[in-house]
N, C-alpha and C. Protein backbone atom coordinates (compact mmCIF):
# COMPACT_ATOMS: atom_id res chain seq x y z
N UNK A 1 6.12 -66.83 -7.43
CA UNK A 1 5.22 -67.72 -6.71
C UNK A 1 5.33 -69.13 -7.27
N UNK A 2 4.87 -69.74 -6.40
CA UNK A 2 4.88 -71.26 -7.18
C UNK A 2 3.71 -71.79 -7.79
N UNK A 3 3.87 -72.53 -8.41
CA UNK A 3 2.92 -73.38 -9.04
C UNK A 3 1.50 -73.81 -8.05
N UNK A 4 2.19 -74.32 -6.86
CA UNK A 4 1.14 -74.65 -5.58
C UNK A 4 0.26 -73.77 -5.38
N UNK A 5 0.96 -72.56 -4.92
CA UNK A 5 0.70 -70.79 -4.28
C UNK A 5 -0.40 -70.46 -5.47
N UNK A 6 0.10 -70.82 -6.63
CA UNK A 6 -0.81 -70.00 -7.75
C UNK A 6 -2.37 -71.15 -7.96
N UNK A 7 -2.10 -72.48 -7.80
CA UNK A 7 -3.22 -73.33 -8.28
C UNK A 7 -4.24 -72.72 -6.75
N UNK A 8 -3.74 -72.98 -4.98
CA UNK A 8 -4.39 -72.12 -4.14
C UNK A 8 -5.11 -70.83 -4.57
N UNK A 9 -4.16 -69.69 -5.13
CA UNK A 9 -5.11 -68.61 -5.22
C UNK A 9 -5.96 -68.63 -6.04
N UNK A 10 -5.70 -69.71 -7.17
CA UNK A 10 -6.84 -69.32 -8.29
C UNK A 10 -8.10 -70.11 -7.75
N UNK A 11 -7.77 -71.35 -7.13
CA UNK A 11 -8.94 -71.72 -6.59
C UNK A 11 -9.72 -71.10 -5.66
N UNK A 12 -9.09 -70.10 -4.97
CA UNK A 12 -9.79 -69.36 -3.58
C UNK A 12 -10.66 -67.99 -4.40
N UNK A 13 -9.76 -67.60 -5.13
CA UNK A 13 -10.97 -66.58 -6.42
C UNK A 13 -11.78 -67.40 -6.84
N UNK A 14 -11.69 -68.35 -7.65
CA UNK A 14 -13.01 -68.93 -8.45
C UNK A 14 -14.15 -69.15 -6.95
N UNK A 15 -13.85 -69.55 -5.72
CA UNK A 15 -14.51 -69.37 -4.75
C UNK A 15 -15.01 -68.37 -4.02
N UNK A 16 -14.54 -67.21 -4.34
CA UNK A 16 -14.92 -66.12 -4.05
C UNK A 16 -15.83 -65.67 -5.00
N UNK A 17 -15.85 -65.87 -6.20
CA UNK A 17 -16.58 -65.71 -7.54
C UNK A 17 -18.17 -66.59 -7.07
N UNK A 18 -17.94 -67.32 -6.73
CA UNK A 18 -19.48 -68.10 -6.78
C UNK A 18 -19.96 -68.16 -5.60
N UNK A 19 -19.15 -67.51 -4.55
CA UNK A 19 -20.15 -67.18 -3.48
C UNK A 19 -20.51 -65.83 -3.76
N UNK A 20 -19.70 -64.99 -4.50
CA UNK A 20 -20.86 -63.75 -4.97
C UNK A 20 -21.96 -63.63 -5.88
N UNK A 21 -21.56 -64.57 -6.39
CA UNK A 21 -23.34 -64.95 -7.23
C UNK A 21 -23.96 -65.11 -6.41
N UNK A 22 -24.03 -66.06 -5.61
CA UNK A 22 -24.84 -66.41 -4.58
C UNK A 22 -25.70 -65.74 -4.23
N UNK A 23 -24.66 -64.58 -3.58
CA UNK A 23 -25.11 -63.71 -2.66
C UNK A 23 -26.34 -62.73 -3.75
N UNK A 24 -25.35 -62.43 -4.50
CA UNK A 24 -26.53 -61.19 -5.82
C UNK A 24 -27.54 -62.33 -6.17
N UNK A 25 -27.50 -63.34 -6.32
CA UNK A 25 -28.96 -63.89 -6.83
C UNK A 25 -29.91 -64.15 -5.61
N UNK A 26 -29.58 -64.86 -4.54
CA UNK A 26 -29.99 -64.56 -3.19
C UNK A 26 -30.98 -63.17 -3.09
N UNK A 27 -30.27 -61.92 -3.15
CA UNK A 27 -30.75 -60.78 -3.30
C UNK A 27 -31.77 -60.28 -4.15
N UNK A 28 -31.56 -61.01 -5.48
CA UNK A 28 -32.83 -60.58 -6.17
C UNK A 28 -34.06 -61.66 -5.81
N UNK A 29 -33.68 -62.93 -5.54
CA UNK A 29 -34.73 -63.68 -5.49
C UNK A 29 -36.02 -63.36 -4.40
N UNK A 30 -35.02 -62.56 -3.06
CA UNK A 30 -35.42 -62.25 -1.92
C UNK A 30 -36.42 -60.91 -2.51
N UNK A 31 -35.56 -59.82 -3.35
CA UNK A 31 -36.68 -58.82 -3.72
C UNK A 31 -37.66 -58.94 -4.59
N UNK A 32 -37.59 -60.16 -5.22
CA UNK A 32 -38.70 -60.93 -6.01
C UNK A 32 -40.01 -61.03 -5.52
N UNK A 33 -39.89 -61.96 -4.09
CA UNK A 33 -40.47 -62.61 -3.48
C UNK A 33 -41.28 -61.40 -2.62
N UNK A 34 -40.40 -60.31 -2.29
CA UNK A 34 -40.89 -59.49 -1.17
C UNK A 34 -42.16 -59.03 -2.36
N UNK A 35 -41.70 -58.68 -3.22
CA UNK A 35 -42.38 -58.11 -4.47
C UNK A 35 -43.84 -58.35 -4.53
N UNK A 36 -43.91 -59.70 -4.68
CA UNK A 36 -45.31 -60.71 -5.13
C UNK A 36 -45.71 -60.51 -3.49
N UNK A 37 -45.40 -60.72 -2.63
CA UNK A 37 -46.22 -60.72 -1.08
C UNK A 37 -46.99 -59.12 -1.39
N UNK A 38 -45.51 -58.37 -1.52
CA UNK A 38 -46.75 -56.94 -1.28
C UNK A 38 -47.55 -56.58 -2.25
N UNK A 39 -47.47 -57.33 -3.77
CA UNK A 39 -48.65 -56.89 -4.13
C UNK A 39 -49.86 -58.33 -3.66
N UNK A 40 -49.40 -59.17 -3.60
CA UNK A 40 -50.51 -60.29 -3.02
C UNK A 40 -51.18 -59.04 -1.50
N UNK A 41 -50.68 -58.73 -0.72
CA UNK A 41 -51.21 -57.76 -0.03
C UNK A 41 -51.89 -56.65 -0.48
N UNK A 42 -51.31 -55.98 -0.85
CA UNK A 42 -52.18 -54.73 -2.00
C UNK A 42 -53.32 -55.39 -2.41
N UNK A 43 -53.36 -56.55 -3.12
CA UNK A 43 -54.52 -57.05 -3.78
C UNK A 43 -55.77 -57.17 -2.60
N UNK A 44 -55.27 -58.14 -1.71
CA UNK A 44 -56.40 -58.69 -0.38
C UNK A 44 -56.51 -56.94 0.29
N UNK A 45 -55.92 -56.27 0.30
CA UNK A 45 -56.51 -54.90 1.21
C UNK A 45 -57.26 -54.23 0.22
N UNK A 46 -56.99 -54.17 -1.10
CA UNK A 46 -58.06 -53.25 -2.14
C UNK A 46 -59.13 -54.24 -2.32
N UNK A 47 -59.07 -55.57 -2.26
CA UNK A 47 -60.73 -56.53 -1.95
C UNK A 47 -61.51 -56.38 -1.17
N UNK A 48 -61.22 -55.67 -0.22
CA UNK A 48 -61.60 -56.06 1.14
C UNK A 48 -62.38 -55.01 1.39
């Protein structure tokens, strides 16, 4: 391969690399969030 071919692929992995963070932190932040709503819910229905 060439030099070109190889600086392309390594850049298209390191890009593939940090859109999968993304995605997994995305994911937890989202089950974070769902987290605190349902107990913020739990809380207001056992007040009530």
């Amino acid at each position: 391969m060439s030099k070109k071919h190889k600086a392309k692929a390594k850049a298209r992995s390191e890009r593939e690399a940090r859109q999968a963070r993304r995605v997994v932190n995305g994911i937890f932040i989202g089950l974070i969030a769902a987290m605190v709503v349902a107990l913020l819910c739990y809380y207001v229905a056992a007040g009530a």
